[in-house]
C-alpha atoms as a PDB file:
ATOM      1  CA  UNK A   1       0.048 -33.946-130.283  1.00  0.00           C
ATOM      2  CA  UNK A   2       3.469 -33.648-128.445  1.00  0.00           C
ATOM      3  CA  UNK A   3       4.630 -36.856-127.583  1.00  0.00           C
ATOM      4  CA  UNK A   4       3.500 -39.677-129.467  1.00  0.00           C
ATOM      5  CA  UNK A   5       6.881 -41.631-130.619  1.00  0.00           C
ATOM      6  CA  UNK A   6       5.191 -44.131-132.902  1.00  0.00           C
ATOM      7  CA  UNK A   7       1.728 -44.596-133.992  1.00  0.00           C
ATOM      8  CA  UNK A   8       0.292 -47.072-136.461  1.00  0.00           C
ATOM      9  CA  UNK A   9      -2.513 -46.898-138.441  1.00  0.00           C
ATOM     10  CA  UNK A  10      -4.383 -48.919-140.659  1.00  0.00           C
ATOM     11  CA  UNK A  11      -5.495 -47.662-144.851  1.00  0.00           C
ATOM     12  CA  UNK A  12      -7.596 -49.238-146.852  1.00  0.00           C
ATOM     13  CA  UNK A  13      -8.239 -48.984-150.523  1.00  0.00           C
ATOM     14  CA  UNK A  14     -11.306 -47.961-151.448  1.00  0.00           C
ATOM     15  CA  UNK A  15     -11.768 -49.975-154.890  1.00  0.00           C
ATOM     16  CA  UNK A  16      -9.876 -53.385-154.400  1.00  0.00           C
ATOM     17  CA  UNK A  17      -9.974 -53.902-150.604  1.00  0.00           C
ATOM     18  CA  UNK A  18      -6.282 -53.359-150.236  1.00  0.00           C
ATOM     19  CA  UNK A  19      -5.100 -52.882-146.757  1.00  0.00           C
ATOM     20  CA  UNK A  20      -1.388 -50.809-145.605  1.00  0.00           C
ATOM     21  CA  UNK A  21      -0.348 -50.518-142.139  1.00  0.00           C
ATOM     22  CA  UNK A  22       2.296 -47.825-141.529  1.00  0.00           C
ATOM     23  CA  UNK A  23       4.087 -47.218-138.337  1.00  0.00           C
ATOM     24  CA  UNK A  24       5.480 -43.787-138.091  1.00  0.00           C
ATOM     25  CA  UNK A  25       7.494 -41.423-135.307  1.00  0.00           C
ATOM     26  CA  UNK A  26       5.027 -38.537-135.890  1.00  0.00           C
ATOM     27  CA  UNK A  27       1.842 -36.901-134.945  1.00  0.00           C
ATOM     28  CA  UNK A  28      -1.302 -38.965-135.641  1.00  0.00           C
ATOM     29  CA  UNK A  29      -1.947 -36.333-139.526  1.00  0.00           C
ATOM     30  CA  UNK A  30       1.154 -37.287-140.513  1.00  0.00           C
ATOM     31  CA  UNK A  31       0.161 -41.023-139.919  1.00  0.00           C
ATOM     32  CA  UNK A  32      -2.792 -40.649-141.583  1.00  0.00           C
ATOM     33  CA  UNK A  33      -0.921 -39.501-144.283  1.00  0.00           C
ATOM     34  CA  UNK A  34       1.561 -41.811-144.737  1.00  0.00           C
ATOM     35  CA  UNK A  35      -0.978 -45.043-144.309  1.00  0.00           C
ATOM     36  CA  UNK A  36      -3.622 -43.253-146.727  1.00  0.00           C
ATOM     37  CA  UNK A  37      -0.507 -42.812-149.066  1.00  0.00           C
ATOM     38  CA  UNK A  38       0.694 -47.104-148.744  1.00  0.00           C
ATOM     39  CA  UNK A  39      -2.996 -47.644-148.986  1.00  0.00           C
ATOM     40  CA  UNK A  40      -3.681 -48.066-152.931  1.00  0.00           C
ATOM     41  CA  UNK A  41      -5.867 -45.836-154.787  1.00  0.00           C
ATOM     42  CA  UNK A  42      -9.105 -44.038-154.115  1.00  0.00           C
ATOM     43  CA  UNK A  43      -9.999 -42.664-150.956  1.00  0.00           C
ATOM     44  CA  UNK A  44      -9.093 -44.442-147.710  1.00  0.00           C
ATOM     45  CA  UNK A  45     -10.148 -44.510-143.982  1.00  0.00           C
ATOM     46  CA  UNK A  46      -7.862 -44.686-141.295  1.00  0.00           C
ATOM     47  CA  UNK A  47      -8.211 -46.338-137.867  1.00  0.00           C
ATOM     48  CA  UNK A  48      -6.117 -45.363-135.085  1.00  0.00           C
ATOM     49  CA  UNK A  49      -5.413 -44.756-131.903  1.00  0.00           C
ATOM     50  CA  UNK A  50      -6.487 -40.898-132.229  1.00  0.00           C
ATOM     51  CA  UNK A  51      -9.181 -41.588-135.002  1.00  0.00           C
ATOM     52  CA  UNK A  52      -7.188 -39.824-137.963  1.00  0.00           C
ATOM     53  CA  UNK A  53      -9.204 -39.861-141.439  1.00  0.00           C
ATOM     54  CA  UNK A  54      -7.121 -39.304-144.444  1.00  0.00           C
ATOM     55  CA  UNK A  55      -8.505 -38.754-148.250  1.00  0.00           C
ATOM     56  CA  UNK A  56      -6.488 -38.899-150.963  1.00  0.00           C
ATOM     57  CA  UNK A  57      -5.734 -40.052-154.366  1.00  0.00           C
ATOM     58  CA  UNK A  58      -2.588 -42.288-155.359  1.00  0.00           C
ATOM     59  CA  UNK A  59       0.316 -41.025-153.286  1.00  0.00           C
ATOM     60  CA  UNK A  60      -1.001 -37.463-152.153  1.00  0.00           C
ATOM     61  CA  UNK A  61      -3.319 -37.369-149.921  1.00  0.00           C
ATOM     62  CA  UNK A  62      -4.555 -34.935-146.932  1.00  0.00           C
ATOM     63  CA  UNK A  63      -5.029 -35.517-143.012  1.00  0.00           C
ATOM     64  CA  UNK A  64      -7.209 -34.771-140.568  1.00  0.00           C
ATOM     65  CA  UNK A  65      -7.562 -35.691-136.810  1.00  0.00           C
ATOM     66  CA  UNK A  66     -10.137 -35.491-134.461  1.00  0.00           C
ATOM     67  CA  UNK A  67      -9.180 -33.800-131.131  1.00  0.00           C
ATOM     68  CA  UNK A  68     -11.223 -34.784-128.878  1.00  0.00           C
ATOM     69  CA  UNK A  69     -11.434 -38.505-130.602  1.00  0.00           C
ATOM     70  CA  UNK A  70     -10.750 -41.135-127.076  1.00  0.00           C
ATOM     71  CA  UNK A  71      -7.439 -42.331-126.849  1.00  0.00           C
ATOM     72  CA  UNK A  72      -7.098 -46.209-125.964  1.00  0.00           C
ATOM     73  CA  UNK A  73      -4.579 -45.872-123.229  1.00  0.00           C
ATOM     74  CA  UNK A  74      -2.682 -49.377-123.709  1.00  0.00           C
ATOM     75  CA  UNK A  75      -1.468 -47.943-126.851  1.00  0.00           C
ATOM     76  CA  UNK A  76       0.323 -44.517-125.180  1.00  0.00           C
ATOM     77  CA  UNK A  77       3.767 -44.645-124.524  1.00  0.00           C
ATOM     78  CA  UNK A  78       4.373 -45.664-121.031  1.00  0.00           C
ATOM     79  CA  UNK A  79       8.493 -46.572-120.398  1.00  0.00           C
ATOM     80  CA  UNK A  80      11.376 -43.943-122.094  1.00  0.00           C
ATOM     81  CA  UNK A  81       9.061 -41.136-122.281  1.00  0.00           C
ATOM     82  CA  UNK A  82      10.970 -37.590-123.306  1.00  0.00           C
ATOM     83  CA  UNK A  83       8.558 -35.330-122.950  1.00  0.00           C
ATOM     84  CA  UNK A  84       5.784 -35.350-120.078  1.00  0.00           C
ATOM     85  CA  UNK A  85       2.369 -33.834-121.197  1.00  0.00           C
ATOM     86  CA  UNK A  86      -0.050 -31.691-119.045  1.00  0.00           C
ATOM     87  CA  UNK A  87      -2.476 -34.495-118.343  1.00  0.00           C
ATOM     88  CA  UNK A  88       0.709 -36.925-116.641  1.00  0.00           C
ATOM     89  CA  UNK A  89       1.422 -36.366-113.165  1.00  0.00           C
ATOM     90  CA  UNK A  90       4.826 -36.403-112.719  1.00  0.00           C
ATOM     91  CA  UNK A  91       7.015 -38.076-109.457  1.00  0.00           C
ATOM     92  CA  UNK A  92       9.251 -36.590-107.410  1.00  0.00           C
ATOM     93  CA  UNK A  93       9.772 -33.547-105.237  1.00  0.00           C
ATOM     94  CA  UNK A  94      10.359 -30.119-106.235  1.00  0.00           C
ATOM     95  CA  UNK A  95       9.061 -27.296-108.192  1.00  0.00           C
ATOM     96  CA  UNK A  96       8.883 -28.617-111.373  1.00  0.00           C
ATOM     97  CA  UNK A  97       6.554 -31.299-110.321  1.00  0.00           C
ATOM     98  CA  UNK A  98       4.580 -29.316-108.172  1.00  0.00           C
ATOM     99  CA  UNK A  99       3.771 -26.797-110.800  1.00  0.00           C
ATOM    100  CA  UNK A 100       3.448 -29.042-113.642  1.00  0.00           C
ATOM    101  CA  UNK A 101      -0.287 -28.962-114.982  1.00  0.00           C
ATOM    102  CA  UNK A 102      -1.210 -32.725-114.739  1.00  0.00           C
ATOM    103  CA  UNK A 103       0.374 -32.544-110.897  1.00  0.00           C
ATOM    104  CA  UNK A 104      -1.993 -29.235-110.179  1.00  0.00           C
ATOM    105  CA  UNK A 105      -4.678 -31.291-111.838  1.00  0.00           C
ATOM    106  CA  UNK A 106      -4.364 -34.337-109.802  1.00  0.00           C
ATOM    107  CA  UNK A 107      -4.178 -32.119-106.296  1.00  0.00           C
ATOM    108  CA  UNK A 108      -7.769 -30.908-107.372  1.00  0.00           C
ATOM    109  CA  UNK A 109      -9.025 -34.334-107.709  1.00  0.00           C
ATOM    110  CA  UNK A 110      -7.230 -34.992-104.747  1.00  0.00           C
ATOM    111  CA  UNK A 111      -8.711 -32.284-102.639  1.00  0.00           C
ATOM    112  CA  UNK A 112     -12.537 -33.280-104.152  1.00  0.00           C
ATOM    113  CA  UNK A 113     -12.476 -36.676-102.477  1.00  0.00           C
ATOM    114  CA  UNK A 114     -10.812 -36.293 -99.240  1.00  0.00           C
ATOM    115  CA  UNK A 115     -13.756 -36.004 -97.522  1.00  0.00           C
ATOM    116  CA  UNK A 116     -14.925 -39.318 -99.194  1.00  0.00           C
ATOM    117  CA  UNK A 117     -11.953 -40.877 -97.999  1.00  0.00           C
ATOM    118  CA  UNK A 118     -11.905 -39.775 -94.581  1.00  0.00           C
ATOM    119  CA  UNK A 119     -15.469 -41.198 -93.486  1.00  0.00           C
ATOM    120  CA  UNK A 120     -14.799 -44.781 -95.709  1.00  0.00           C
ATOM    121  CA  UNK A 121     -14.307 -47.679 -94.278  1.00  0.00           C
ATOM    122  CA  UNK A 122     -10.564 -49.574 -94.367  1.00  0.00           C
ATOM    123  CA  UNK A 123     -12.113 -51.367 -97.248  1.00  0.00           C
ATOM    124  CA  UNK A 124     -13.713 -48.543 -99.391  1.00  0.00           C
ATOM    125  CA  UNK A 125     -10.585 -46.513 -98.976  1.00  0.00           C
ATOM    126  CA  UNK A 126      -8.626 -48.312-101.403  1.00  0.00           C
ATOM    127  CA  UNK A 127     -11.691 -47.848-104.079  1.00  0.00           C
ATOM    128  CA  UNK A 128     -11.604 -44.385-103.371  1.00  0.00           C
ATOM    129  CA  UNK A 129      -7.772 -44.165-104.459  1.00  0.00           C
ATOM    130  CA  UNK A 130      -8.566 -46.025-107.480  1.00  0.00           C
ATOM    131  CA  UNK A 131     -11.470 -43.847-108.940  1.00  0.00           C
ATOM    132  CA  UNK A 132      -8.608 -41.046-109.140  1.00  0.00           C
ATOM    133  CA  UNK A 133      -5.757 -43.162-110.741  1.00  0.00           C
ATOM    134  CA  UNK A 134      -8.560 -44.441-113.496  1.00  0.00           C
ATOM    135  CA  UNK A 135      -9.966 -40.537-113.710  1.00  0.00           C
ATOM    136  CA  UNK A 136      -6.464 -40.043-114.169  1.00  0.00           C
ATOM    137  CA  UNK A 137      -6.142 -42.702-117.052  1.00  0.00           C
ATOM    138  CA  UNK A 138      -9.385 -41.667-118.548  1.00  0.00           C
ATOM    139  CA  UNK A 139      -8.023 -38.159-119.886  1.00  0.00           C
ATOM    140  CA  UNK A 140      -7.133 -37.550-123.353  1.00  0.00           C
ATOM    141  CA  UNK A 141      -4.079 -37.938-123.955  1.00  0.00           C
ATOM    142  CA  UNK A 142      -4.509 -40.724-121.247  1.00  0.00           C
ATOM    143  CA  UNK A 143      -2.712 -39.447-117.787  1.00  0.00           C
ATOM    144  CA  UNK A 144       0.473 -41.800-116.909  1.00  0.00           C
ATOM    145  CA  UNK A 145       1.802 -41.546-113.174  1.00  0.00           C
ATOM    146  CA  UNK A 146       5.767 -40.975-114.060  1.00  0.00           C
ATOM    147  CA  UNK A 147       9.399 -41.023-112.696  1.00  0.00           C
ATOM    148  CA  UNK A 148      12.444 -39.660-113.897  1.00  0.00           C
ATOM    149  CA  UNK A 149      15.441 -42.358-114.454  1.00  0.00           C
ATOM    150  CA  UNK A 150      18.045 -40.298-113.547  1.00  0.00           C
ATOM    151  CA  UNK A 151      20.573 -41.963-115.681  1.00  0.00           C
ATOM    152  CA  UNK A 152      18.464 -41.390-118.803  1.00  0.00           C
ATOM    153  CA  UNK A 153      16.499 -38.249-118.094  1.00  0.00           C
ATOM    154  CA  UNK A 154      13.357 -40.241-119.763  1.00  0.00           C
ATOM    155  CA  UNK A 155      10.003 -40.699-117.713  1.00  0.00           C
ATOM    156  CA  UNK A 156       8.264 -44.400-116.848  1.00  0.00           C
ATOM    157  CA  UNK A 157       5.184 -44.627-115.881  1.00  0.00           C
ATOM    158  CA  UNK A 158       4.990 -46.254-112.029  1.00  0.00           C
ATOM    159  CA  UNK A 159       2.698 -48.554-112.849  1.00  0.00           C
ATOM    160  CA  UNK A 160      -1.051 -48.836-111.351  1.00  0.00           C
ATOM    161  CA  UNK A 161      -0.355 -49.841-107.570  1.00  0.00           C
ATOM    162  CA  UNK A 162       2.531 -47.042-106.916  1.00  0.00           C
ATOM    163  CA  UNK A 163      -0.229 -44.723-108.775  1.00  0.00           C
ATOM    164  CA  UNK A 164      -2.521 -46.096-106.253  1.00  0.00           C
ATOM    165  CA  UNK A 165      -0.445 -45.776-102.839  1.00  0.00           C
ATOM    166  CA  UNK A 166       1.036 -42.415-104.268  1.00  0.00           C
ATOM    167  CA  UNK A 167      -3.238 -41.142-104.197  1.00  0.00           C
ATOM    168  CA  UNK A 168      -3.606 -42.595-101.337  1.00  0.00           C
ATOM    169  CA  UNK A 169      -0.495 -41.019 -99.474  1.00  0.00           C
ATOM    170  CA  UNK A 170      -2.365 -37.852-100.928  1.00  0.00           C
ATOM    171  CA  UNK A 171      -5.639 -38.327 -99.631  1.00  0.00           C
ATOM    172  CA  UNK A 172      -4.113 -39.005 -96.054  1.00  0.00           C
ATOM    173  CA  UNK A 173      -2.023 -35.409 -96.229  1.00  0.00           C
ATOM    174  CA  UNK A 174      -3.669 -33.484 -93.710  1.00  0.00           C
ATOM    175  CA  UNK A 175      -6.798 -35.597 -92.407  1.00  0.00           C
ATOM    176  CA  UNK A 176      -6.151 -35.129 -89.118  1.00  0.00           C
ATOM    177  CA  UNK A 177      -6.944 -31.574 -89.320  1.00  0.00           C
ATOM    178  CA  UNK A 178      -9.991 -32.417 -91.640  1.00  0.00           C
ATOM    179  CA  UNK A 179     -10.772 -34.903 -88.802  1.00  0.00           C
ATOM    180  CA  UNK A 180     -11.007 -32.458 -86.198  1.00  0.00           C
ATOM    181  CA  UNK A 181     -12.910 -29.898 -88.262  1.00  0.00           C
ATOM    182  CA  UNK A 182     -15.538 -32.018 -89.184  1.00  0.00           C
ATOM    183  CA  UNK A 183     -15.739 -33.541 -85.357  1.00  0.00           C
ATOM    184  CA  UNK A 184     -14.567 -36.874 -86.426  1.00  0.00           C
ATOM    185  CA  UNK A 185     -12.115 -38.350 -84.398  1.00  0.00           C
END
């Protein structure tokens, strides 16, 4: 997938318990690939972060990797980030965040729990906020809240309370009018 700098995955030789760990800037096949390939003879398994099974013999060998395989999220890129993909919601103002996928995505989730939000209490708000930054996290590829550095034109992620406060900024957009709908004052 788009956006993975560096991946490493783990081969292991089938016949003499032989182990290679290769760390590649490439998509999780071709890191299959190159780790079944360090990994000895005979087939080999590989373990990684996007569950990518290679087979091979000597130093050919073919990848595979499972789409919809989860994605542990501490091992996703989070700081100097190139290229955004559709599940990150991106900071900042303007069209191109707006109408970015993971941005339309997180307005949806957004929208589903305002009502929630609205009749919590001051100290079930906060939990509320939180359920969407981890749904957020929970996609795969995992969804990162990021900003543009300016300077470098790469993408950070904000980190977990900005995420937070950002959501909850959200869910306070136009609860007044909610409010008054409902007849809550």
């Amino acid at each position: 997938p788009r956006g993975i700098k560096a991946m490493t995955a783990i081969a292991m030789g089938a016949g003499d318990g032989s182990t290679a760990v290769a760390t590649v800037e490439a998509s999780a096949a071709a890191a299959a690939t190159d780790a079944a390939s360090a990994g000895g003879s005979g087939g080999n398994n590989i373990v990684s972060p996007t569950a990518a099974t290679a087979t091979g013999t000597g130093s050919t060998a073919t990848a595979t990797t499972a789409r919809n395989a989860p994605i542990d999220p501490s091992t996703w890129p989070r700081i100097n980030v190139a290229t955004p993909h559709a599940n990150d919601v991106l900071c900042g103002r303007g069209g191109g965040t707006n109408n970015h996928l993971g941005n339309e995505h997180f307005r949806d989730l957004v929208s589903s729990k305002k009502l929630e939000y609205i009749n919590s209490s001051k100290r079930e708000k906060p939990l509320v906020s939180r359920s969407i930054v981890d749904a957020v996290r929970r996609q795969n590829p995992p969804g990162r809240f990021l900003q543009r550095d300016d300077v470098t034109g790469l993408w950070s992620d904000i980190g977990d309370q900005r995420a937070r406060e950002k959501t909850s900024q959200a869910l306070r957009e136009g609860a007044p009018n909610i409010r008054k709908e409902i007849g809550v004052v």
